[in-house]
C-alpha atoms as a PDB file:
ATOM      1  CA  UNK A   1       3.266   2.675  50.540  1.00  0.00           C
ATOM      2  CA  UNK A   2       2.820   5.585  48.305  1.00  0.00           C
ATOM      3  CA  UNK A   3       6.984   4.868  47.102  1.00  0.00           C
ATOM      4  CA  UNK A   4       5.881   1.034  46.272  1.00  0.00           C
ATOM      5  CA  UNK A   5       2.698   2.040  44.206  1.00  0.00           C
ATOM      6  CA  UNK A   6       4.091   5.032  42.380  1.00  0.00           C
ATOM      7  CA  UNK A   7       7.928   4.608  42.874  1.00  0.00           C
ATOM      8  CA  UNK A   8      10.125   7.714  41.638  1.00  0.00           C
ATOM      9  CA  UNK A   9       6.774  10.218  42.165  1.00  0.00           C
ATOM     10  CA  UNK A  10       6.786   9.595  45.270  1.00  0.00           C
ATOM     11  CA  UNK A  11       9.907  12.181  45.239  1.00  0.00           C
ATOM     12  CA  UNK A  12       7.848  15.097  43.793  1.00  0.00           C
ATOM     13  CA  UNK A  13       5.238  14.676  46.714  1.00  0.00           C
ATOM     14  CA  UNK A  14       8.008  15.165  49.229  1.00  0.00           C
ATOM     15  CA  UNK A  15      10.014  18.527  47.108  1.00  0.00           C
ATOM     16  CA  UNK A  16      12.538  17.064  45.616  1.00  0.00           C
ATOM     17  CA  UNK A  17      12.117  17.095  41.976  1.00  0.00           C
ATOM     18  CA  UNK A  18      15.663  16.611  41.418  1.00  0.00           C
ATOM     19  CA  UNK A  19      16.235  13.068  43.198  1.00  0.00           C
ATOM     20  CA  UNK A  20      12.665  11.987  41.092  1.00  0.00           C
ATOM     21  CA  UNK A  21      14.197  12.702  38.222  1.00  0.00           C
ATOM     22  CA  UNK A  22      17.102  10.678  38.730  1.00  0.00           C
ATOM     23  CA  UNK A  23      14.735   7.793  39.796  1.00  0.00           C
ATOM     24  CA  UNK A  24      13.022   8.325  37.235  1.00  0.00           C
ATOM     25  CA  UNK A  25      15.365   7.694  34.360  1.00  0.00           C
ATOM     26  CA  UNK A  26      16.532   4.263  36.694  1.00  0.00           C
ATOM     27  CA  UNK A  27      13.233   3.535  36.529  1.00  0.00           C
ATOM     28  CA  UNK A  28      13.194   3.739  32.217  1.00  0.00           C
ATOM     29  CA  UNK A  29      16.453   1.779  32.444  1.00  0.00           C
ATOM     30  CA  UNK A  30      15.234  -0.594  35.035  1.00  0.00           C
ATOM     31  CA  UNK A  31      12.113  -1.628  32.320  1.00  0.00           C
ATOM     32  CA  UNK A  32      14.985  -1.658  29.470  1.00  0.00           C
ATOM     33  CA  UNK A  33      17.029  -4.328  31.443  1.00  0.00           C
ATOM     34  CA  UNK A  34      14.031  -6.608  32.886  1.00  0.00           C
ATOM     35  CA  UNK A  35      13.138  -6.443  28.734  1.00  0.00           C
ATOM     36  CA  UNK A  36      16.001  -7.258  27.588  1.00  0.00           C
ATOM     37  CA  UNK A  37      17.146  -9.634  30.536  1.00  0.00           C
ATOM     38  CA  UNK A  38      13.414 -10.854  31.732  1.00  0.00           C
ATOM     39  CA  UNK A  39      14.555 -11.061  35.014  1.00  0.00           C
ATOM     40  CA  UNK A  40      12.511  -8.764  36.929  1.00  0.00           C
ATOM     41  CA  UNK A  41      15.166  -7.999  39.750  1.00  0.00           C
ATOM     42  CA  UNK A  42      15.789  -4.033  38.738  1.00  0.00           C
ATOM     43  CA  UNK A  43      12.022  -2.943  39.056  1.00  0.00           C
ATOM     44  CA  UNK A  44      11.761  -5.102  42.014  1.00  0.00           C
ATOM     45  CA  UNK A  45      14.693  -3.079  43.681  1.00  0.00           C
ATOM     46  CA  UNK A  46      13.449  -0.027  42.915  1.00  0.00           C
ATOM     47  CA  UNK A  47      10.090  -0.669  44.166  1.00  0.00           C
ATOM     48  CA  UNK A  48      11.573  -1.705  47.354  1.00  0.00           C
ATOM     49  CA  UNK A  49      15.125   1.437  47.392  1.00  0.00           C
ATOM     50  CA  UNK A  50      12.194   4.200  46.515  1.00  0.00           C
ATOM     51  CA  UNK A  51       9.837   4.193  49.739  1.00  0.00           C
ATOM     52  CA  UNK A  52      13.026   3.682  52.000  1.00  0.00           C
ATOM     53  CA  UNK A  53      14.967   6.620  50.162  1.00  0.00           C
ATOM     54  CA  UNK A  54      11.924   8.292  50.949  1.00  0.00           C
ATOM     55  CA  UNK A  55      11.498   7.464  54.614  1.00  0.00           C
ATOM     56  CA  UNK A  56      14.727   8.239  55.258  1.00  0.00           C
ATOM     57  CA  UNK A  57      14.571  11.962  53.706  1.00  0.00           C
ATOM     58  CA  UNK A  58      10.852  12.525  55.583  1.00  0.00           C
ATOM     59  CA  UNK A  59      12.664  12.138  58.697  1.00  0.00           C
ATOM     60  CA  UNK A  60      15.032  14.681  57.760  1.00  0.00           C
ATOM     61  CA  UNK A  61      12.309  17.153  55.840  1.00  0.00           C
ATOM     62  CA  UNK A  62      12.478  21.091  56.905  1.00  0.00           C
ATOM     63  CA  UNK A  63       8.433  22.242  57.011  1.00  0.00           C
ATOM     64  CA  UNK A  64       9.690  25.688  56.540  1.00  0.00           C
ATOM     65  CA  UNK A  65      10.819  25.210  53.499  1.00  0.00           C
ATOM     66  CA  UNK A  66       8.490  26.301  49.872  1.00  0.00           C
ATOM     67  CA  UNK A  67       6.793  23.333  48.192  1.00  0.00           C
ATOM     68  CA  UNK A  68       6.174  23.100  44.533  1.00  0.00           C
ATOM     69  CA  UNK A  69       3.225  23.053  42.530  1.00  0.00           C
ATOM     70  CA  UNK A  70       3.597  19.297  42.246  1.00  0.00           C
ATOM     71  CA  UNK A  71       4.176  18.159  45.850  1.00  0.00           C
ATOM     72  CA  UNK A  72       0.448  17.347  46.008  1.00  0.00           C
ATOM     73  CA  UNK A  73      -0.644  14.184  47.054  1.00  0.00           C
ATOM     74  CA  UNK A  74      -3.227  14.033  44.233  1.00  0.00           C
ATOM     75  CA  UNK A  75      -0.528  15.752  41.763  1.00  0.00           C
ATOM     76  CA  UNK A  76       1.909  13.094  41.895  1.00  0.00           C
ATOM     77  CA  UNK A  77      -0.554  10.344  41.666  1.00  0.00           C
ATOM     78  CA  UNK A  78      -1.901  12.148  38.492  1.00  0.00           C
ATOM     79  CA  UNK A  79       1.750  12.534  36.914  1.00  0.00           C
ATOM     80  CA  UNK A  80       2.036   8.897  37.614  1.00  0.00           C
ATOM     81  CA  UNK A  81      -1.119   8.146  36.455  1.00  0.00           C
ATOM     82  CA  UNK A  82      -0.834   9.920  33.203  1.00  0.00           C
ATOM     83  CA  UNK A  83       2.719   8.245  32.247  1.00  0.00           C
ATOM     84  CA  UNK A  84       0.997   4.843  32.843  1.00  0.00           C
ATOM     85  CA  UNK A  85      -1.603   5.924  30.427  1.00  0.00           C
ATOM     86  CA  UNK A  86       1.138   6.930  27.720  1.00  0.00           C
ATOM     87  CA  UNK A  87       3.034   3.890  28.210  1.00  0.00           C
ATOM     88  CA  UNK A  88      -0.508   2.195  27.377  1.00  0.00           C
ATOM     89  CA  UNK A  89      -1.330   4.051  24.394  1.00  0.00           C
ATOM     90  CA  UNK A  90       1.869   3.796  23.285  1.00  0.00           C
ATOM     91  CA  UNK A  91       1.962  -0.130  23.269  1.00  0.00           C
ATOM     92  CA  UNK A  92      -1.494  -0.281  22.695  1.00  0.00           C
ATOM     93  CA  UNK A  93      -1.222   1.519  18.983  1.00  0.00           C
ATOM     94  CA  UNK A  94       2.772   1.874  18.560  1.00  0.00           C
ATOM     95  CA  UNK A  95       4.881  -0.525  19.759  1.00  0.00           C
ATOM     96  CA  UNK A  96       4.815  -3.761  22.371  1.00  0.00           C
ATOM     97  CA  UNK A  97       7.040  -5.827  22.995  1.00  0.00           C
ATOM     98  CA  UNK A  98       6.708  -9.724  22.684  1.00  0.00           C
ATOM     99  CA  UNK A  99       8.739 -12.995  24.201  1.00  0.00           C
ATOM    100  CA  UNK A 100       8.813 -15.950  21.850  1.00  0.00           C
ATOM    101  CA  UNK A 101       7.459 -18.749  23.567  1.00  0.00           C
ATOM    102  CA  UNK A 102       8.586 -21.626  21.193  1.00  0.00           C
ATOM    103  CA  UNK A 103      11.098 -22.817  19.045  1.00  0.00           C
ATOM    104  CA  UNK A 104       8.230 -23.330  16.031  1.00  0.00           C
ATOM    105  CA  UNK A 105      10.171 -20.359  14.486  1.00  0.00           C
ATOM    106  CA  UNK A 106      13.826 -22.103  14.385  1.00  0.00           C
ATOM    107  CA  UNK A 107      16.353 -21.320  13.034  1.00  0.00           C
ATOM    108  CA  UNK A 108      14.895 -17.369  12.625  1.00  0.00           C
ATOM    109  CA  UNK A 109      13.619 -17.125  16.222  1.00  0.00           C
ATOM    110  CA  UNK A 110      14.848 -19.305  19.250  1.00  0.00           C
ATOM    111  CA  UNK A 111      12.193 -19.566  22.466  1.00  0.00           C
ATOM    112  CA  UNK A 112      13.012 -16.780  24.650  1.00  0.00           C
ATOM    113  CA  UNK A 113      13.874 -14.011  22.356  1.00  0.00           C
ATOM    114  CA  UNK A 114      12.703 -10.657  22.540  1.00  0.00           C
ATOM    115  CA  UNK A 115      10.575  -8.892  19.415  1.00  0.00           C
ATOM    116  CA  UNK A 116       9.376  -5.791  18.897  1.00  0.00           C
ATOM    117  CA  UNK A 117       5.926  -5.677  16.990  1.00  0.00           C
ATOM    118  CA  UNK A 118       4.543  -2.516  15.006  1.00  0.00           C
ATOM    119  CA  UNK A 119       0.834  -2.564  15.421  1.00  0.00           C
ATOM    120  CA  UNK A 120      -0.141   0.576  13.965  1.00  0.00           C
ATOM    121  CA  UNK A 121      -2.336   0.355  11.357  1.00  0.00           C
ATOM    122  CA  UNK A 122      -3.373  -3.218  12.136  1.00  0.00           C
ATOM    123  CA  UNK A 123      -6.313  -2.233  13.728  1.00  0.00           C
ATOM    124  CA  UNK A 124      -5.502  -4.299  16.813  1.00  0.00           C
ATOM    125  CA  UNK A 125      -5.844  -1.428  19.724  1.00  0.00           C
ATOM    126  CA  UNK A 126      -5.616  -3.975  23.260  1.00  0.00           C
ATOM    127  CA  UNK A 127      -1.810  -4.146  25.819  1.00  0.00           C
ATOM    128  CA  UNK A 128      -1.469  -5.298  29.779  1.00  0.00           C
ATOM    129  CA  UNK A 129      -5.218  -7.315  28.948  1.00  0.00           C
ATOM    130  CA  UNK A 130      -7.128  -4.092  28.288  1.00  0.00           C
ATOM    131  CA  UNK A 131      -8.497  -4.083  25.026  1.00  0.00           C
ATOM    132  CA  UNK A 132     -10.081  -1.034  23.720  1.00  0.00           C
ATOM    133  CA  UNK A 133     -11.131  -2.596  20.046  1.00  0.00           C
ATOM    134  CA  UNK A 134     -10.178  -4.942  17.440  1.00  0.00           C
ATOM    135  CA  UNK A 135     -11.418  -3.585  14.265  1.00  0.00           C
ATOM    136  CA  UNK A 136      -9.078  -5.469  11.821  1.00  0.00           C
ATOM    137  CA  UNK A 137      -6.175  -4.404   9.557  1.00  0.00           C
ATOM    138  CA  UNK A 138      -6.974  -1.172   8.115  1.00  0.00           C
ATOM    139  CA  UNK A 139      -4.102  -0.818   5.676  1.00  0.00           C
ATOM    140  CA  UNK A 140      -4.193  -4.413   3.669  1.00  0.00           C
ATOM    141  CA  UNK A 141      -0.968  -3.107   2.236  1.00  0.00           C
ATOM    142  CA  UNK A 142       0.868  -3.462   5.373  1.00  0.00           C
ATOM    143  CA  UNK A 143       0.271  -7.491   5.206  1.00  0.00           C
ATOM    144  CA  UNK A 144       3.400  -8.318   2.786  1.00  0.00           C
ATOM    145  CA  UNK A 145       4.614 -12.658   1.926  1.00  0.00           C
ATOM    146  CA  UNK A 146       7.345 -13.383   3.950  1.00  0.00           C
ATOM    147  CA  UNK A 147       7.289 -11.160   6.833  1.00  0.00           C
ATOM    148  CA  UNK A 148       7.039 -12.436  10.149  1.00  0.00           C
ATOM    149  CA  UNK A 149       3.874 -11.020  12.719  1.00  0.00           C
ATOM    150  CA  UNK A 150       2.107 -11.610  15.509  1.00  0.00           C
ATOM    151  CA  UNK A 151      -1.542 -12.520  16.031  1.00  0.00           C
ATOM    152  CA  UNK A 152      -4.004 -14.142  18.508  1.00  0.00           C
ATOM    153  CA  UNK A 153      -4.609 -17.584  18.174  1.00  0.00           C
ATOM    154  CA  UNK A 154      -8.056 -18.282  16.400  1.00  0.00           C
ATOM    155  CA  UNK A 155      -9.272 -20.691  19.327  1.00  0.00           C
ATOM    156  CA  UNK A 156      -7.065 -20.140  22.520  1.00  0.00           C
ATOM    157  CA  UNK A 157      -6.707 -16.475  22.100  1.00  0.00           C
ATOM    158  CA  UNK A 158      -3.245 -16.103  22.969  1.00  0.00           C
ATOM    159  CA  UNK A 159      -0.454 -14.553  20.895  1.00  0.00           C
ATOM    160  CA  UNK A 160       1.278 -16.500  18.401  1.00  0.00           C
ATOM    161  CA  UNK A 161       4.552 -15.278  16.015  1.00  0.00           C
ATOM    162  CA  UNK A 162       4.898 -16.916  12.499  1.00  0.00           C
ATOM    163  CA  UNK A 163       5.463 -16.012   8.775  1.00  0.00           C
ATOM    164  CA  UNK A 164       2.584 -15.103   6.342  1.00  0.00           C
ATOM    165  CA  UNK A 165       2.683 -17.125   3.511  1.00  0.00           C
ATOM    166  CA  UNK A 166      -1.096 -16.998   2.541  1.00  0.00           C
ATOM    167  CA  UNK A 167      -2.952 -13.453   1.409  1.00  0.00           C
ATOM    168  CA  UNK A 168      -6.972 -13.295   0.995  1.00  0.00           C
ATOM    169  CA  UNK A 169      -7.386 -15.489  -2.147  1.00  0.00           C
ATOM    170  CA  UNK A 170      -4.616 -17.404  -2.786  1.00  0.00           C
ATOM    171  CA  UNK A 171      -4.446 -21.207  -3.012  1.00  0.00           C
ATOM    172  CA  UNK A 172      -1.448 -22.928  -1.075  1.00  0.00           C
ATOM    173  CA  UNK A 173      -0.169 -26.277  -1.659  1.00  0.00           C
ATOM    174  CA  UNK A 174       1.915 -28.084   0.945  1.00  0.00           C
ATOM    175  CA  UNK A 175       4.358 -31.162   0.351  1.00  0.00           C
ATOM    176  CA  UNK A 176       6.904 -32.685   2.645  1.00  0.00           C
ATOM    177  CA  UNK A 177       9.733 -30.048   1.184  1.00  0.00           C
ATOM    178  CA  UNK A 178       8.209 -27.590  -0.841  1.00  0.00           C
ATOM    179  CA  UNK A 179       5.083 -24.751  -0.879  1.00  0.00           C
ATOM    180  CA  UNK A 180       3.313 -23.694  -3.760  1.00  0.00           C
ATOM    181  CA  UNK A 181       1.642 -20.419  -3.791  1.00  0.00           C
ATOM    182  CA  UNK A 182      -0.915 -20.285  -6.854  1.00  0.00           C
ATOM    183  CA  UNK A 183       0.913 -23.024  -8.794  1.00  0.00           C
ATOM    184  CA  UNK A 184       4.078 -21.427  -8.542  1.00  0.00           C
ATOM    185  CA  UNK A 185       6.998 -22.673  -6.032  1.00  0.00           C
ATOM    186  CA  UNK A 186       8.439 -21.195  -3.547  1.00  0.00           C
ATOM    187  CA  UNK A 187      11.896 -20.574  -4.331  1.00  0.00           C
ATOM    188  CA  UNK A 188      14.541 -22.953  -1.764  1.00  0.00           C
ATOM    189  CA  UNK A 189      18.411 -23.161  -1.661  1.00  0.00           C
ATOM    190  CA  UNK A 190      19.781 -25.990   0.815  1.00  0.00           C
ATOM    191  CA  UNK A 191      22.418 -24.445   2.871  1.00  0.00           C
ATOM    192  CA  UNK A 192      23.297 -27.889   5.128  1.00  0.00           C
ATOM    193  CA  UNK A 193      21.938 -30.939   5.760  1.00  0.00           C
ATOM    194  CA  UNK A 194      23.115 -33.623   8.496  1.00  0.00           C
ATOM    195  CA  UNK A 195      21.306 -36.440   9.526  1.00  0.00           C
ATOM    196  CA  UNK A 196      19.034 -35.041  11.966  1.00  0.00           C
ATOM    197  CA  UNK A 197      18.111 -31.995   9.907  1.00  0.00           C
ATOM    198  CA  UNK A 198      18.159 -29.901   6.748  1.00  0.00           C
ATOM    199  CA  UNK A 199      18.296 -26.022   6.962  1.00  0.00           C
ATOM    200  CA  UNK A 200      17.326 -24.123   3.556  1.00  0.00           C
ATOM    201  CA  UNK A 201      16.706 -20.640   2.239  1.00  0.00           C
ATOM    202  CA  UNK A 202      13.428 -19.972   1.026  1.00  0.00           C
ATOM    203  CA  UNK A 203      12.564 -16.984  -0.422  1.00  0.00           C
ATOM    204  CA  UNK A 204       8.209 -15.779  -0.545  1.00  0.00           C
ATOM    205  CA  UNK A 205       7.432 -12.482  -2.374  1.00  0.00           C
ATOM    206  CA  UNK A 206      10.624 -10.307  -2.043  1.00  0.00           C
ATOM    207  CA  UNK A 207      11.642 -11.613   1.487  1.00  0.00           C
ATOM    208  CA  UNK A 208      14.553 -14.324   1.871  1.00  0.00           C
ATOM    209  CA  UNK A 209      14.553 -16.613   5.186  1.00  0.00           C
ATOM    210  CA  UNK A 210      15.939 -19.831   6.901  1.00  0.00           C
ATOM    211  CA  UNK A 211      13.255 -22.800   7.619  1.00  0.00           C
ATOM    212  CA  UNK A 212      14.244 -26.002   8.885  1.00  0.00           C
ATOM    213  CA  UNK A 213      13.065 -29.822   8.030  1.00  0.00           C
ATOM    214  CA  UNK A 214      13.427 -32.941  10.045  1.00  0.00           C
ATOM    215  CA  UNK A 215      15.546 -35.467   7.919  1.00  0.00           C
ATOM    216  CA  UNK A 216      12.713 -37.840   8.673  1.00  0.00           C
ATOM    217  CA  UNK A 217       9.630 -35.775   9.820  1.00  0.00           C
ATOM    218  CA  UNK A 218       7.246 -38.683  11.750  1.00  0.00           C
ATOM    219  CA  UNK A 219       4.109 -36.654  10.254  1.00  0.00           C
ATOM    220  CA  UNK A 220       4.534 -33.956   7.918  1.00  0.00           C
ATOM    221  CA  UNK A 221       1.469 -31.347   7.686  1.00  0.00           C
ATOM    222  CA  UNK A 222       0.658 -31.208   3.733  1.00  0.00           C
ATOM    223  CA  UNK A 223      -2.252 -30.711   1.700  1.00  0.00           C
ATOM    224  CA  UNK A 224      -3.901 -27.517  -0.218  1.00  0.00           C
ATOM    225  CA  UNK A 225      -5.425 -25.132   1.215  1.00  0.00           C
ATOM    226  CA  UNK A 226      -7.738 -21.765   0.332  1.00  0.00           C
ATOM    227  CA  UNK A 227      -7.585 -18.712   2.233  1.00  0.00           C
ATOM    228  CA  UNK A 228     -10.835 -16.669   2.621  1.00  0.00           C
ATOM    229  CA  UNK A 229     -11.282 -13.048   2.215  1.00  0.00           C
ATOM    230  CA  UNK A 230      -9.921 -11.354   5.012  1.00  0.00           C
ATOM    231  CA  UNK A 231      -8.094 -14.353   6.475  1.00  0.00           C
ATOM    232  CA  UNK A 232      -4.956 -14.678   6.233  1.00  0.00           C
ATOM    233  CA  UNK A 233      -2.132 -17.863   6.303  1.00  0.00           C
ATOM    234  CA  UNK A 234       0.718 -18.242   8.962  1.00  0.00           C
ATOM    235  CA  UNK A 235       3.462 -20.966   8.687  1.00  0.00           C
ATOM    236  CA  UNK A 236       6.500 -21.359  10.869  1.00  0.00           C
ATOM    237  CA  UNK A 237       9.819 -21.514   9.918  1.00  0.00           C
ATOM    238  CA  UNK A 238      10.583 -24.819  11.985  1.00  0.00           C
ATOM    239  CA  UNK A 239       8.203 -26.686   9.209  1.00  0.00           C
ATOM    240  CA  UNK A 240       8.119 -29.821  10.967  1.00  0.00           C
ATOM    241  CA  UNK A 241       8.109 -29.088  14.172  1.00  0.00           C
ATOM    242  CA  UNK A 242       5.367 -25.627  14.121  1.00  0.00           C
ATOM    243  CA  UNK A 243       1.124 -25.300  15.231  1.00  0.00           C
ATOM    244  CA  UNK A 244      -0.065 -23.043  12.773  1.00  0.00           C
ATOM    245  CA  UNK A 245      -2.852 -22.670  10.131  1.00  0.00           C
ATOM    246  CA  UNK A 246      -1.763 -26.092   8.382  1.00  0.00           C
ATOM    247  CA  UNK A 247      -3.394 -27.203  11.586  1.00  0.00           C
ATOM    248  CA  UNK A 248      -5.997 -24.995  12.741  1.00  0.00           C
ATOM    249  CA  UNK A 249      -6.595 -23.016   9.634  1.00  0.00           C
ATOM    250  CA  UNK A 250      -5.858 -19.129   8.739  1.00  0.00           C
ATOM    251  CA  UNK A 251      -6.137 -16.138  11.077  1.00  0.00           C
ATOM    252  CA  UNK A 252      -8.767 -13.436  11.011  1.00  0.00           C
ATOM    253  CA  UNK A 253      -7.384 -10.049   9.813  1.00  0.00           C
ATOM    254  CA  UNK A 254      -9.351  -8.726  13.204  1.00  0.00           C
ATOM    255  CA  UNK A 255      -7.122 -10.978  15.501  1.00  0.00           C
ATOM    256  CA  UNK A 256      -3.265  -9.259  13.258  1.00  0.00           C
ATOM    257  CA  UNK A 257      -1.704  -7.648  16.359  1.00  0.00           C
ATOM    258  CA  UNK A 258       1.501  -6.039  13.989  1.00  0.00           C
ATOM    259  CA  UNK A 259       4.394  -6.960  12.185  1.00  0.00           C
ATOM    260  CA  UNK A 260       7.760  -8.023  13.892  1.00  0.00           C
ATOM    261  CA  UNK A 261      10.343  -5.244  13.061  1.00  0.00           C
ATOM    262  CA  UNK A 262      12.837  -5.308  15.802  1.00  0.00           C
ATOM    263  CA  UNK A 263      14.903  -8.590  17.475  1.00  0.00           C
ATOM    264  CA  UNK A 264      17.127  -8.110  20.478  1.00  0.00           C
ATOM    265  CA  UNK A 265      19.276 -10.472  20.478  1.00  0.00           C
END
């Protein structure tokens, strides 16, 4: 039981260090692959090859032999334990990784790709559904036009990935093709058009990215709109065809988890 809770530690508790530090690294590269794979099947075969790996050296284990420091019952556990907490911390005010669940973020994001978000200095400290405090973006500076991030839905509370095109003040003006920003245009290229679709470049602030329009949208989401202070405005890139604040209004700075800076393909 103790291989299936604590997997590779379980090797410390019975002396040999050198077999849990081979499991160990599987372990790292297990995570890695169900990540990058979501699949689920390495972890799983670990959890399961561990204990029996275990068993099977227990029934061969020589009780004359020295034990380390660390094959303690409560010494493993606490190794374990204290990795788990790192790997929390570390997601909880690094790094986490994200799936995208939709396609509102075509053609930059398909449904089903992996992101990495960086959420330090976004002031959103919660991973694994522990939060430990949501005091809002403390760096302002780190919320640039055009970039894509992740926050909690306003209402449902679950994590949504879009770009911010709307900062604390400004007014934004929506029409079936274009977005102005404070009476001034967003910049657009068309780059191909057929009759189902038309994909353009549009560029916000000093960032440059793909959006996509229905040739004949059945009910486009215009109109103006004002951001508040400390609020902030998320659009996605599949205009037509994306729930975001043109529908249910801009995002608290306190519910900015971090800003999408790594896609795995």
């Amino acid at each position: 039981m103790l291989g299936v809770v604590v997997q590779p530690f379980v090797f410390l508790y019975i002396n040999r260090p050198r077999i849990f530090a081979v499991y160990l690294l599987l372990a790292l590269c297990a995570l890695a692959a169900d990540f990058y794979w979501t699949v689920g099947y390495f972890n799983l075969l670990l959890s399961v090859l561990c204990p029996l790996h275990a068993w099977w050296l227990i029934r061969r284990y020589d009780r004359r032999q020295v034990r380390g420091w660390y094959a303690r019952w409560w010494v493993s556990l606490g190794l374990y334990l204290c990795l788990v907490m790192s790997i929390f911390a570390f997601r909880s005010f690094l790094y986490e990784p994200f799936t995208v669940p939709s396609a509102s973020m075509n053609p930059t994001l398909e449904a089903g790709d992996r992101i990495v978000v960086r959420k330090l200095g976004f002031g959103h400290y919660a991973s694994l559904g522990l939060n430990l405090g949501t005091p809002g973006v403390t760096d302002p500076q780190q919320m640039h036009r055009g970039e894509v991030y992740v926050f909690l839905h306003p209402e449902l509370n679950v994590p949504y990935v879009k770009r911010l095109l709307g900062l604390p003040g400004d007014r934004l003006e929506f029409t079936e093709r274009t977005v102005l920003v404070n009476g001034q245009a967003l910049a657009v290229q068309s780059d191909m058009q057929d009759e189902q679709q038309q994909l353009l470049t549009e560029t916000a602030g000093a960032v440059s990215y793909h959006i996509r329009h229905m040739s004949q949208p059945v009910s486009p989401a215009t109109g103006t709109f004002v951001v508040p202070e400390g609020q902030y405005f998320f659009v996605g890139d599949n205009r037509d065809d994306s729930s975001d604040s043109r529908h249910w209004g801009p995002v608290s700075s306190e519910n900015i988890i971090g800003e999408v800076v790594w896609v795995i393909d």
